[in-house]
Every structure is written in C-alpha cells, then in structure tokens.
N, C-alpha and C. Protein backbone atom coordinates (compact mmCIF):
# COMPACT_ATOMS: atom_id res chain seq x y z
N UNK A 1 2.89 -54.55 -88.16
CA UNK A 1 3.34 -53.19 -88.09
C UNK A 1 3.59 -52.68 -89.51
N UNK A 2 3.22 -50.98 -89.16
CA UNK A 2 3.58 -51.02 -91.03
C UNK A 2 4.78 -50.79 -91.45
N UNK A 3 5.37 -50.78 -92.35
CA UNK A 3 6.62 -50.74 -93.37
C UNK A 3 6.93 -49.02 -93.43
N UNK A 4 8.28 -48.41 -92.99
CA UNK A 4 8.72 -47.54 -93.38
C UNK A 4 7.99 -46.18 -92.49
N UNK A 5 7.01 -46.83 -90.97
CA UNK A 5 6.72 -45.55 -90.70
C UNK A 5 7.31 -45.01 -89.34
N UNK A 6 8.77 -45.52 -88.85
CA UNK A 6 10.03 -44.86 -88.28
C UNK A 6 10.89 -44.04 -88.61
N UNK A 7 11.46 -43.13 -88.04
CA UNK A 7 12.56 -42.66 -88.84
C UNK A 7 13.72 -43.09 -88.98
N UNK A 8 14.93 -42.74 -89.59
CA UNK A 8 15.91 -43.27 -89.63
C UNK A 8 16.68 -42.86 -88.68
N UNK A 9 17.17 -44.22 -87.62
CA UNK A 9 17.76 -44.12 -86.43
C UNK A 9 19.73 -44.01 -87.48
N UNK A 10 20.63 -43.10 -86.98
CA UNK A 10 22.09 -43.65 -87.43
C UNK A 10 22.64 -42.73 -86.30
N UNK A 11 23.64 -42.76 -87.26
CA UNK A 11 25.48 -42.27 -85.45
C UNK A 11 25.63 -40.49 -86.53
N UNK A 12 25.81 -39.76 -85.39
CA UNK A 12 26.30 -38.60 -85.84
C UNK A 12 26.58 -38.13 -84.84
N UNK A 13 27.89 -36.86 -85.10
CA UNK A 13 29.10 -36.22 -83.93
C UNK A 13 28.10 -35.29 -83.19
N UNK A 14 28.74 -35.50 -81.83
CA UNK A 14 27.84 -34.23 -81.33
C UNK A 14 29.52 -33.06 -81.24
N UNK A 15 29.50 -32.04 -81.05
CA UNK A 15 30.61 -31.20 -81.04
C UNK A 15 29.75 -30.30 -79.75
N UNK A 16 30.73 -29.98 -78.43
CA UNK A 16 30.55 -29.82 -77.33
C UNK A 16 30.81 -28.26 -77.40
N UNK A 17 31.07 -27.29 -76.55
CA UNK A 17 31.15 -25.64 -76.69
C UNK A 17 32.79 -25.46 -76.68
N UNK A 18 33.41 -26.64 -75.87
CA UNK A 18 34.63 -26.60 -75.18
C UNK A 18 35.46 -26.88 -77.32
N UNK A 19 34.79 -27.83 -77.62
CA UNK A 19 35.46 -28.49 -78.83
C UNK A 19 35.68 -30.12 -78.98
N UNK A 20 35.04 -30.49 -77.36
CA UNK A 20 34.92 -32.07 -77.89
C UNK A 20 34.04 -32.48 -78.67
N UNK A 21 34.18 -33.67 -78.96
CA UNK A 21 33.29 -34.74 -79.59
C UNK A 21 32.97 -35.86 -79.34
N UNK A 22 32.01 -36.15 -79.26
CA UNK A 22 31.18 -37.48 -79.46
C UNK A 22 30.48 -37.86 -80.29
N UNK A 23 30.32 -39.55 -80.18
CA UNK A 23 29.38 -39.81 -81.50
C UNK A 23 27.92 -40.70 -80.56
N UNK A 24 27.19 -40.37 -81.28
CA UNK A 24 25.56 -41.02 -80.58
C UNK A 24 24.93 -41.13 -81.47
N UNK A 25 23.71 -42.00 -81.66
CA UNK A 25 23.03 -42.16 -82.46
C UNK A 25 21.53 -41.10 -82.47
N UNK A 26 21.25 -41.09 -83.85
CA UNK A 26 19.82 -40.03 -83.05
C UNK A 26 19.23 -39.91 -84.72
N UNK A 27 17.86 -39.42 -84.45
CA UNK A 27 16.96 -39.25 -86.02
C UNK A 27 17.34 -37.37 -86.58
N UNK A 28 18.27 -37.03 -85.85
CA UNK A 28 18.68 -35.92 -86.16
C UNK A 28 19.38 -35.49 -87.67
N UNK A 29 19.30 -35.08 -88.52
CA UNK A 29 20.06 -34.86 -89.61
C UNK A 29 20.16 -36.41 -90.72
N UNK A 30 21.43 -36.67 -91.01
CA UNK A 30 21.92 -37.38 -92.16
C UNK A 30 22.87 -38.14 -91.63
N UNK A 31 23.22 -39.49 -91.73
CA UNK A 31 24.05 -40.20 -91.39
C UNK A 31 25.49 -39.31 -91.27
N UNK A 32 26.30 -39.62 -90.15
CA UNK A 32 27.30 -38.73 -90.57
C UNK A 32 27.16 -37.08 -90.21
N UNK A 33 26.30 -36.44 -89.81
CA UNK A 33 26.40 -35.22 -90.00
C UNK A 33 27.21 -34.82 -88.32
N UNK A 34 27.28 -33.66 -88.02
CA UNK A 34 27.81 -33.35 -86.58
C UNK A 34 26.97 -31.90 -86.29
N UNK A 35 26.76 -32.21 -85.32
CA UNK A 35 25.53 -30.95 -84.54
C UNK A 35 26.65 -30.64 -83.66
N UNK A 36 26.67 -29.20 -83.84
CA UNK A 36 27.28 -28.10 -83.01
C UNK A 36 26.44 -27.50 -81.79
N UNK A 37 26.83 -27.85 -80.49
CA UNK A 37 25.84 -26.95 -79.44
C UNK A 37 25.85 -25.54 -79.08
N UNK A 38 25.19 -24.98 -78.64
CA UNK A 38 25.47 -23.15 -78.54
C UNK A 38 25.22 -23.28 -76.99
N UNK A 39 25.13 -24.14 -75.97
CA UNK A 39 24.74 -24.01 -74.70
C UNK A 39 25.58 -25.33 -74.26
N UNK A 40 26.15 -25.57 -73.67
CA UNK A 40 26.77 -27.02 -72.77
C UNK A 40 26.42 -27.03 -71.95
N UNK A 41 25.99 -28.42 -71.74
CA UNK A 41 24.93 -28.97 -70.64
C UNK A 41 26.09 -29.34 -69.36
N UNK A 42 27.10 -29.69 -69.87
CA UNK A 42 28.00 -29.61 -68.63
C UNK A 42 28.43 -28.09 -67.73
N UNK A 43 27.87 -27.57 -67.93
CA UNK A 43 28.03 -26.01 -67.80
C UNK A 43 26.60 -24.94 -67.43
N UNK A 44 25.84 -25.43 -68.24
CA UNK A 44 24.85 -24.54 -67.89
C UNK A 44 24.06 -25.04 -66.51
N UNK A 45 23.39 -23.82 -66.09
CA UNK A 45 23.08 -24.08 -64.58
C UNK A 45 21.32 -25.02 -64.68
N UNK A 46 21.00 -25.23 -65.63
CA UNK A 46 20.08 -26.10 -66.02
C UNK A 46 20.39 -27.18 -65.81
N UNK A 47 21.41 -28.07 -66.17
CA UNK A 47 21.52 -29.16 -65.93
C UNK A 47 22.52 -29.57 -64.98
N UNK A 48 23.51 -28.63 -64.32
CA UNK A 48 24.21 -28.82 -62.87
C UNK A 48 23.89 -28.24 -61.70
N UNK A 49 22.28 -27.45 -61.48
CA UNK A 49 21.57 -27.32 -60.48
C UNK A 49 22.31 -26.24 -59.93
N UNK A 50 23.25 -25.14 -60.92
CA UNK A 50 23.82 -24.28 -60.06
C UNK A 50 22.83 -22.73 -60.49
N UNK A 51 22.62 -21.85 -59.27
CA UNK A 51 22.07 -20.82 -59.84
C UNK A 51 22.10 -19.91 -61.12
N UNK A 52 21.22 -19.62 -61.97
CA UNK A 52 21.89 -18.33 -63.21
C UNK A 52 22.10 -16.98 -62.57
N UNK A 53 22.90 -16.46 -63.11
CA UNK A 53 23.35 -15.27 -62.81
C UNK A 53 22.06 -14.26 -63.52
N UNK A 54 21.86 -13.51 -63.18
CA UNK A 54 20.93 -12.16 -64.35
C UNK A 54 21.70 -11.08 -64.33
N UNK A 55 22.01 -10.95 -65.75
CA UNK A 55 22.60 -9.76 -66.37
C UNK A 55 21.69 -8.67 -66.60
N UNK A 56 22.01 -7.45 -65.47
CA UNK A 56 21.09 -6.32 -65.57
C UNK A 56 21.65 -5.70 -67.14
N UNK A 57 21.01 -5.91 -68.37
CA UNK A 57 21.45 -5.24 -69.39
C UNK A 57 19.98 -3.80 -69.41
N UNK A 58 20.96 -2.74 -69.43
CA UNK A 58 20.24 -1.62 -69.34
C UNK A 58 19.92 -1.51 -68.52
N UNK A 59 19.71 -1.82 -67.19
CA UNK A 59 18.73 -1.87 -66.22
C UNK A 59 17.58 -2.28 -66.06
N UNK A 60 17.26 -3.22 -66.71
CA UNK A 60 15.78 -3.75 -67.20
C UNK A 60 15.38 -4.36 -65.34
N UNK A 61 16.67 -5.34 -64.94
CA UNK A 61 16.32 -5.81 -63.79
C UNK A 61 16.13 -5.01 -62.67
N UNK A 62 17.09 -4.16 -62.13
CA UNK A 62 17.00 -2.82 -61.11
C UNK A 62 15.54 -2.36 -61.50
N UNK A 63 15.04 -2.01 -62.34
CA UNK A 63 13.25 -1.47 -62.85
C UNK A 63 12.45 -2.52 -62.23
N UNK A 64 12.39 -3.64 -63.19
CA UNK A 64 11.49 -4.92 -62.58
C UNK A 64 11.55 -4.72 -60.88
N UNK A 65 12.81 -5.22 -60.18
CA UNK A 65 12.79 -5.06 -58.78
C UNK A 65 12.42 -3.91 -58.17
N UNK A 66 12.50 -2.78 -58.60
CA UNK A 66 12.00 -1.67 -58.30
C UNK A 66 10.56 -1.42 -58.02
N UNK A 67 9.50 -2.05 -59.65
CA UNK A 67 8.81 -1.61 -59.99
C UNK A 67 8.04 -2.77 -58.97
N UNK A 68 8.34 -3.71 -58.77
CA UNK A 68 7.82 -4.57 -58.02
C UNK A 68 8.30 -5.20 -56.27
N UNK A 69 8.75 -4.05 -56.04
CA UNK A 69 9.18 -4.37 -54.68
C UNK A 69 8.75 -4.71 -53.69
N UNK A 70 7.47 -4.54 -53.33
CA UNK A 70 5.94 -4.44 -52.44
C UNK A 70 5.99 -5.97 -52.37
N UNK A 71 6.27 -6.37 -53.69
CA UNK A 71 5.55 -7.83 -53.46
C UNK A 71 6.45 -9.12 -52.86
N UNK A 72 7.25 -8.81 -52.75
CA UNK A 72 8.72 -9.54 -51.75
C UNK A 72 9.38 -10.32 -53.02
N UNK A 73 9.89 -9.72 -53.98
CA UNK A 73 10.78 -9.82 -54.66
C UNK A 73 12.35 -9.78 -54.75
C-alpha cells in the first residue's frame, strides 16, 4: 500500500444547536478543532421521520397549490 495516501483520521468537538458537545473522530478540519451545526439531527424531521412543516413565505405555497390543483396536490 502506498505511504501517506489517507487522510488524517483525529478527535474533534462536535457542538450541537441546543449547546452540547461531543467529541468524535473524523478527517474534518485540524486536530482539535469543533464544528458547529446549523441543523440538529435530533430535531430535524429528516432524521426523526417527523413531517416538515412549509412555511407559506409570501404565498409562494397557496400559488403552487393553486396553480396546480387539477393534478391532486
């Protein structure tokens, strides 16, 4: 195998939305560094199988459903 063509596996913080922390290893960043999330997976409906809500901003959605009603939307 050749020499030097992995990356560097080490431990760095993960920081959660709430404000926890954990530490895991990963090829992410610099030994030591801490990745901040903008989405929590304990929370979002992606990874607890609960429906998303849709935020009619402007009415974009009321239009769409409107504009497409025929089709059993």
């Amino acid at each position: 195998m050749k020499a030097d063509t992995h990356p560097d596996y080490h431990t760095i913080t993960i920081k959660m939305t709430d404000g926890s922390t954990y530490e895991t290893r990963s090829t992410w960043g610099k030994p030591g560094d801490q990745m901040s999330l903008d989405i929590d997976p304990l929370a979002h409906p992606a990874w607890t199988g609960q429906q998303a809500k849709l935020m009619d901003t402007g009415g974009r959605v009321s239009k769409f459903k409107n504009k497409y009603a025929g089709l059993g939307f």
